[in-house]
Protein backbone atom coordinates (compact mmCIF):
# COMPACT_ATOMS: atom_id res chain seq x y z
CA UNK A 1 -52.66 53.40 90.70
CA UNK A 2 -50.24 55.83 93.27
CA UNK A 3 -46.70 55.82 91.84
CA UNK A 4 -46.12 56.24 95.29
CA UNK A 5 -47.10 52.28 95.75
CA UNK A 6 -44.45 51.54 92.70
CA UNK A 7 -41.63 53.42 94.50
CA UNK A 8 -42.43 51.77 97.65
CA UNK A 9 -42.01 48.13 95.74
CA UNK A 10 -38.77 48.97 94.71
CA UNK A 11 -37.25 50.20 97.48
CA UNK A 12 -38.22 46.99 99.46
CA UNK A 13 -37.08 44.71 95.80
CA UNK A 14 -34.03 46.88 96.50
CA UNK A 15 -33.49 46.06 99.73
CA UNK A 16 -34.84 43.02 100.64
CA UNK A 17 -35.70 44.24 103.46
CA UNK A 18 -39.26 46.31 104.80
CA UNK A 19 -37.21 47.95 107.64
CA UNK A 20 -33.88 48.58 105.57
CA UNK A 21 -36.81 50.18 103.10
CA UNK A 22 -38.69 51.91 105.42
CA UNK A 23 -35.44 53.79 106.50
CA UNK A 24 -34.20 54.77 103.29
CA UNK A 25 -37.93 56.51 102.41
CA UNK A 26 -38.11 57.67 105.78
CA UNK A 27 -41.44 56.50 106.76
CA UNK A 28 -42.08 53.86 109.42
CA UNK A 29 -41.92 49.98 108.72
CA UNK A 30 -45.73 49.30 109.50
CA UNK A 31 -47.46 51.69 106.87
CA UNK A 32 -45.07 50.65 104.13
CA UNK A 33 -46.20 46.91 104.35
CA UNK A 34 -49.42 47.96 104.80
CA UNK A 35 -49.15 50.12 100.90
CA UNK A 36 -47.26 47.20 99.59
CA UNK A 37 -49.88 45.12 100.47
CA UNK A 38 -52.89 47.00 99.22
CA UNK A 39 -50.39 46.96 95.93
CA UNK A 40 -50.72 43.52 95.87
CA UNK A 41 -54.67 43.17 96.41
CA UNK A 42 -55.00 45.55 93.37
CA UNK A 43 -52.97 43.85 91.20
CA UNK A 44 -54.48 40.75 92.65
CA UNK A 45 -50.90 38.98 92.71
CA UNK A 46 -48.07 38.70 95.06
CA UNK A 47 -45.13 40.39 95.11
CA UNK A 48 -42.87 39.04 97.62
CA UNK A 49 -42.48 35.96 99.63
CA UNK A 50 -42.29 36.92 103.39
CA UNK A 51 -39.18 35.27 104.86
CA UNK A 52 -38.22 35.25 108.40
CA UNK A 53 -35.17 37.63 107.82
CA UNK A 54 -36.31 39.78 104.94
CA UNK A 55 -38.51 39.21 101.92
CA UNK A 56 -37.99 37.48 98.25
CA UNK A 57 -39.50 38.71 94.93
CA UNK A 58 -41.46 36.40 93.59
CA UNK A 59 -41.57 35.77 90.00
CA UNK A 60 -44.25 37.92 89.47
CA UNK A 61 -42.25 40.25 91.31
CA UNK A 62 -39.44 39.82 89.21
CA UNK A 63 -41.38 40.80 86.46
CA UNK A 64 -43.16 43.55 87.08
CA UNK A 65 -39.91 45.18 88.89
CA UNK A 66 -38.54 46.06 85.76
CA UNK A 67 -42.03 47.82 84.43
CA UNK A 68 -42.13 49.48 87.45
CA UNK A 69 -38.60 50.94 87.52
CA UNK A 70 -39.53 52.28 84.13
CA UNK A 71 -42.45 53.83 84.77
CA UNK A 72 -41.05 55.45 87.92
CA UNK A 73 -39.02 56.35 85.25
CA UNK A 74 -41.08 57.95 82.71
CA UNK A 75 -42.56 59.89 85.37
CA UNK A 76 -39.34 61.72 86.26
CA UNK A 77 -38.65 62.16 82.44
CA UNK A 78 -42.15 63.96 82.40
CA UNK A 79 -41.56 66.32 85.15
CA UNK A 80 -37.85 66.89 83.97
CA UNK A 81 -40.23 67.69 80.44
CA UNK A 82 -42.64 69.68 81.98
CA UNK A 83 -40.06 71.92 84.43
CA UNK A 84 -37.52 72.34 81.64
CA UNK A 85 -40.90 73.62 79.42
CA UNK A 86 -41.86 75.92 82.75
CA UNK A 87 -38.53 77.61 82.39
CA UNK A 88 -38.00 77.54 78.59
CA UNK A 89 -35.54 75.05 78.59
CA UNK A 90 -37.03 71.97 76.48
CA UNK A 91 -39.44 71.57 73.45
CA UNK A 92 -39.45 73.20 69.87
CA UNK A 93 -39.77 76.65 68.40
CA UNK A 94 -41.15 76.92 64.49
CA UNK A 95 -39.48 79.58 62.90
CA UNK A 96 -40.74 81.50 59.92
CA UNK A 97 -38.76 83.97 57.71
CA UNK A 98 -39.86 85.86 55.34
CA UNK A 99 -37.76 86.26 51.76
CA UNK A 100 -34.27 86.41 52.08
CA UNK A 101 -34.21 86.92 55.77
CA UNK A 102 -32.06 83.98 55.61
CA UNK A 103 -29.37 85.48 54.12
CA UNK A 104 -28.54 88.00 57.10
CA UNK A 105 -26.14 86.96 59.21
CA UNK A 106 -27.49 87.41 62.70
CA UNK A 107 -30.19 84.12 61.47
CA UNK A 108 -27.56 81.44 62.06
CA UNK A 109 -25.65 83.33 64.59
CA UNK A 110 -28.83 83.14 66.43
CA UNK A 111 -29.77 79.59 65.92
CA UNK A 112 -26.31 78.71 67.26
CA UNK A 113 -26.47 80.75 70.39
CA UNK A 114 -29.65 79.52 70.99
CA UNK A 115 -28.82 76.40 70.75
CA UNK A 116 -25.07 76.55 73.04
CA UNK A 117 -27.75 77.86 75.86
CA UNK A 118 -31.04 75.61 75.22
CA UNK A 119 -29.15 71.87 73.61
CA UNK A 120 -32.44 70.31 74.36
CA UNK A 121 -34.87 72.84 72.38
CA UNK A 122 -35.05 71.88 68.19
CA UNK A 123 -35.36 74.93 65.92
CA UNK A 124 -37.40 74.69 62.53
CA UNK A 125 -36.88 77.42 60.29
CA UNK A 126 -39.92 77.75 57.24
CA UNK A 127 -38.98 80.26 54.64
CA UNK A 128 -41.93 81.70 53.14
CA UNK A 129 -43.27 85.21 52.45
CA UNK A 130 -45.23 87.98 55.01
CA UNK A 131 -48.69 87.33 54.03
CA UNK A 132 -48.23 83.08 54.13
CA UNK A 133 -46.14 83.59 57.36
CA UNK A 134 -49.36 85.40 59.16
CA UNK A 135 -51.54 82.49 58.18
CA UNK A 136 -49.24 79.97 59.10
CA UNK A 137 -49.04 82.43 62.43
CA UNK A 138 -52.99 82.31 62.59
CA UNK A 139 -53.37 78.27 62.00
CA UNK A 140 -50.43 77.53 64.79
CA UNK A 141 -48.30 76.01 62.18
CA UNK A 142 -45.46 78.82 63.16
CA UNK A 143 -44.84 80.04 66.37
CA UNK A 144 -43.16 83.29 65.59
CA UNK A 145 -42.14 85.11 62.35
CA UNK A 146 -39.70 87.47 61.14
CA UNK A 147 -41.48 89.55 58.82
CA UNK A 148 -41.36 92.61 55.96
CA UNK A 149 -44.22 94.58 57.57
CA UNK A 150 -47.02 95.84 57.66
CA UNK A 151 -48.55 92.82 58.01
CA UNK A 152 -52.07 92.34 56.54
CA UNK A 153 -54.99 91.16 58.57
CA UNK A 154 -52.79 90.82 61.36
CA UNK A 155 -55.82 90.95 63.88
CA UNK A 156 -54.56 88.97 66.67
CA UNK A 157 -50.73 89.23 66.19
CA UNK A 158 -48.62 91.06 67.82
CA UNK A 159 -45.86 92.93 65.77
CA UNK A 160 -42.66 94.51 67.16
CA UNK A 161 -40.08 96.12 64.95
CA UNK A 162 -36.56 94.49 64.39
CA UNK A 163 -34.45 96.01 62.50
CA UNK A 164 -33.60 98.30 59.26
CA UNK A 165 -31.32 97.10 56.76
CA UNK A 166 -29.54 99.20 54.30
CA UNK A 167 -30.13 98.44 50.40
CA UNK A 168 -27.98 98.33 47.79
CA UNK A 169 -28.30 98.88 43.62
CA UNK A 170 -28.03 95.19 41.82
CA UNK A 171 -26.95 95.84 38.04
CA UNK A 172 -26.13 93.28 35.37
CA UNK A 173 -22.06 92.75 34.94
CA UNK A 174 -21.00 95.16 32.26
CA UNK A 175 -23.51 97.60 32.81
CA UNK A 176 -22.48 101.41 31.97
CA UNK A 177 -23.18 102.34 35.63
CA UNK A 178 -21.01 98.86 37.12
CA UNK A 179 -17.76 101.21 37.15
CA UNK A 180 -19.69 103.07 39.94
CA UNK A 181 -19.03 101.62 43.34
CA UNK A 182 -21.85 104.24 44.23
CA UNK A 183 -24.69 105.54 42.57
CA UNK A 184 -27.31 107.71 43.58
CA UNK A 185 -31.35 106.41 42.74
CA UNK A 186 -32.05 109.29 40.26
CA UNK A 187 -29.01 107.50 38.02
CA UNK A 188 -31.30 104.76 36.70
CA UNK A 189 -34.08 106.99 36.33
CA UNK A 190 -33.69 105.67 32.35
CA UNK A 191 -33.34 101.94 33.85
CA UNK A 192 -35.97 98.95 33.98
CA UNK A 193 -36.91 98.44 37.07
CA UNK A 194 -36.95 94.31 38.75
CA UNK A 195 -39.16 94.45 41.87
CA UNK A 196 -41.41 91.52 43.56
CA UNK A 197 -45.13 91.85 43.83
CA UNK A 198 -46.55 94.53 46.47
CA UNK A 199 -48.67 91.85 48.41
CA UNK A 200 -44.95 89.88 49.52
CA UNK A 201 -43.91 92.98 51.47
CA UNK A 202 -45.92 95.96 50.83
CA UNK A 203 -44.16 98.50 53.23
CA UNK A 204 -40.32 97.77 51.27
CA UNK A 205 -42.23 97.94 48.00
CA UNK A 206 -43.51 101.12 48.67
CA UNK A 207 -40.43 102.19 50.54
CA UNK A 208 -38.52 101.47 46.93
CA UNK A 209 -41.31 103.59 45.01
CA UNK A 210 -41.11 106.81 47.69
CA UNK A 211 -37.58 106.61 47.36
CA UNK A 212 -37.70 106.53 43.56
CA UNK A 213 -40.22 109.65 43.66
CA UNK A 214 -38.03 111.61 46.39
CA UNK A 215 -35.25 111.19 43.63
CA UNK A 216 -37.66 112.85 41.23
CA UNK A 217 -38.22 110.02 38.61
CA UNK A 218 -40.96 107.11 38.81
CA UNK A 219 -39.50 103.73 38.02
CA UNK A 220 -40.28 102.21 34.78
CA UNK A 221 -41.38 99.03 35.52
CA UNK A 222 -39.19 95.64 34.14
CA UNK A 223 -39.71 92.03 34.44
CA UNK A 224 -41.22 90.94 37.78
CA UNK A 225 -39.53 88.60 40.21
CA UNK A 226 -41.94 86.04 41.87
CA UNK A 227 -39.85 86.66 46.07
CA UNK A 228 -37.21 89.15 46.98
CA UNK A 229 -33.97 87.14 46.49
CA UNK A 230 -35.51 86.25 42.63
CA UNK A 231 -34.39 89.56 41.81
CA UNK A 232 -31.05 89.02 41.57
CA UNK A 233 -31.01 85.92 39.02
CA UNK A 234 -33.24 88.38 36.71
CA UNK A 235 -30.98 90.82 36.98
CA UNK A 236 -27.95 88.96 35.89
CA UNK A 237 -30.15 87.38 33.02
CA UNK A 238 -29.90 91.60 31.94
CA UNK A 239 -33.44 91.90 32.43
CA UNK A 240 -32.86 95.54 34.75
CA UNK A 241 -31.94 96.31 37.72
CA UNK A 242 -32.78 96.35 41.05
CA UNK A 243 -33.12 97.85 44.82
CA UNK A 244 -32.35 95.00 47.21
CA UNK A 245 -31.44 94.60 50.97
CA UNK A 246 -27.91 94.45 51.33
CA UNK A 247 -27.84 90.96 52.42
CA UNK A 248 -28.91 90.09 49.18
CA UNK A 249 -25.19 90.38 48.13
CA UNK A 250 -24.51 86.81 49.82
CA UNK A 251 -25.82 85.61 46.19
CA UNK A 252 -22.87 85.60 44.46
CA UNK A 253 -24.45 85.55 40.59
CA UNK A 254 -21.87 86.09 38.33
CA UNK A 255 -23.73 88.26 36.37
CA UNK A 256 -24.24 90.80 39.48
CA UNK A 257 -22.81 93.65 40.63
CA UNK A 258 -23.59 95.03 43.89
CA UNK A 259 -23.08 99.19 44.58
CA UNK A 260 -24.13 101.16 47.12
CA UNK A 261 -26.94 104.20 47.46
CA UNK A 262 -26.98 108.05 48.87
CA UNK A 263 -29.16 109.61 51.23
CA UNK A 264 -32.38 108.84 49.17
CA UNK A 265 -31.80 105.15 49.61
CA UNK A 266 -34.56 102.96 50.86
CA UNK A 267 -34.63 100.99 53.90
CA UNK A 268 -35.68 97.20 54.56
CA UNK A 269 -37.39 96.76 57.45
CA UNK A 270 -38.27 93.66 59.63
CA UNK A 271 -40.14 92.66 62.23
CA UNK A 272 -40.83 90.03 64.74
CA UNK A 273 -44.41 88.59 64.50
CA UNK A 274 -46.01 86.05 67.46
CA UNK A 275 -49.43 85.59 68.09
CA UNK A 276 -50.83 87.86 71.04
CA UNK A 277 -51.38 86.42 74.33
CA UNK A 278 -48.52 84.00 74.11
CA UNK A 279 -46.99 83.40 77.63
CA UNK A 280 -44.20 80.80 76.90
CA UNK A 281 -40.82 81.37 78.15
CA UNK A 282 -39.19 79.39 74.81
CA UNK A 283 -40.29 82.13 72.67
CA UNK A 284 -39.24 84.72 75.22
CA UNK A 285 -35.90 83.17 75.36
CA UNK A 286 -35.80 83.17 71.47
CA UNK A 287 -36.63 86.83 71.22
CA UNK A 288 -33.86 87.95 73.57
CA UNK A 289 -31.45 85.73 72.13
CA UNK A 290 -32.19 87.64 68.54
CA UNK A 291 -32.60 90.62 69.91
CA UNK A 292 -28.90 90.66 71.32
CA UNK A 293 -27.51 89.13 68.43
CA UNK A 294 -28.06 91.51 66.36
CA UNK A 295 -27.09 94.18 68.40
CA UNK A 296 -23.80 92.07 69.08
CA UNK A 297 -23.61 91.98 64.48
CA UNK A 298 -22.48 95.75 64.93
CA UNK A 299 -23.33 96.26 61.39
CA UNK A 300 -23.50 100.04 60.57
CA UNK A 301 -25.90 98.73 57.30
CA UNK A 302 -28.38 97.83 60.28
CA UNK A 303 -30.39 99.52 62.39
CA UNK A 304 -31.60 97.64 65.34
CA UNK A 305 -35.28 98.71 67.15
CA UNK A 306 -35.47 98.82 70.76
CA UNK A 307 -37.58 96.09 72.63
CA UNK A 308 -41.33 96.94 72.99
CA UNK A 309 -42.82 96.83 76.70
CA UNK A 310 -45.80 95.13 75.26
CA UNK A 311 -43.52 92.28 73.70
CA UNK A 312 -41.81 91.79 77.10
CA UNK A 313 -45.34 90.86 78.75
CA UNK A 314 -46.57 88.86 75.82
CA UNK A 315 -43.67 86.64 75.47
């Protein structure tokens, strides 16, 4: 069926009238009894009575007005849909973070600026871990990730730096070194060390290690913590202590104290992850939206990457 033929048989239901009709679509009378009429022989009812001044719906009519007006109606709603997904406008974005991205503060600030520009676009944030967060990148379950790279296998992905965040010692409350505000790395050279397993976020794992080394001391090796932020409750249990992103200090454990590191000091680094080839303006308008906001966090304990040219195309 032509939706055209449904907008025609409401503007005469509207009317009343063929000629009043015909001028408000601005077509001439004839034609548009001639489509209402071929409307009629494929529904195989009739529509309107003829009258000698104007025309009547008929019960039928009556009827089927209403479906009509609301499938008239579903079709605008679709290329409202469809125009508003064109420009980036309408739909949902699945977000997924790797550990404690959360915690910085440019997440939510982004998620509400996103959301004061695009009302009609629903954000779902997944919190998982790098290597999970590439295979829920590679299955479609995500569409974009913020990630601790390098990312493994990530054949097919396309990965664009983000950002550097400064770390920050962890010690249990009471510890010799606590009256520190802060320490240099080789200081717990005689400390047990609380670090996640490599495979969550091998480059900050290894960054942690280097670091250790540059300070002239390997790590002895404590208790393990299963993610990132899992650190910090081991550490307060007095199990060691522990190199963590700055942000990290959001977890207010009180068993935890929080000091700053020199020179030597490892960075965090993130990353935005998308599958290559993507050409959808909602993740585009995503990107740029993080992008400026954390430029506009001013945090000297972050280092912001510039935008990649190959990132602009993809996105």
């Amino acid at each position: 069926m032509d939706l055209r033929h449904l907008r025609y048989f409401v503007a005469v239901a509207d009317n009343g009238s063929f000629t009043r009709a015909a001028e408000q679509l601005g077509i001439e009378q004839p034609p548009l009894s001639q489509q209402i009429k071929q409307l009629e022989n494929e529904l195989g009812v009739l529509l309107f009575q003829r009258l000698t001044r104007g025309v009547k719906l008929t019960d039928v009519g009556l009827v089927l007005l209403d479906q009509a007006r609301a499938l008239l109606g579903m079709q605008q709603q679709f290329l409202a849909t469809a125009q508003g997904l064109a420009r980036g406008e309408k739909g949902h974005i699945r977000v997924g973070l790797a550990g404690a991205v959360s915690l910085l503060p440019m997440i939510p600030l982004t998620v509400r600026r996103f959301r004061e520009f695009w009302p009609d676009v629903t954000i779902y944030l997944e919190e998982s871990n790098t290597p999970a967060l590439r295979k829920s990148l590679h299955d479609r379950a995500i569409d974009i990730a913020i990630v601790r790279p390098p990312v493994p296998d990530g054949a097919g992905l396309l990965v664009s730096p983000l950002l550097e965040e400064e770390t920050v010692v962890a010690l249990p409350k009471g510890h010799p070194l606590a009256v520190h505000p802060h320490l240099e790395l080789e200081m717990l050279v005689d400390e047990p060390f609380i670090i996640f397993p490599r495979e969550l976020g091998p480059g900050f794992h290894d960054a942690i290690l280097s670091a250790c080394h540059n300070a002239g001391f390997t790590p002895r090796m404590g208790q393990q913590a299963p993610q990132i932020a899992s650190t910090v409750p081991l550490v307060a249990a007095g199990l060691g202590v522990s190199v963590v992103p700055r942000s990290l200090h959001q977890i207010h454990s009180g068993g935890v104290t929080y000091h700053s590191l020199g020179a030597k000091a490892p960075r965090a680094e993130l990353a935005i992850a998308m599958r290559a080839g993507q050409h959808v303006p909602l993740l585009a308008n995503f990107i740029s939206t993080l992008r400026a906001c954390c430029r506009d966090m001013n945090d000297s304990a972050i280092s912001v990457a510039p935008v990649r040219e190959d990132e602009e195309e993809t996105a």
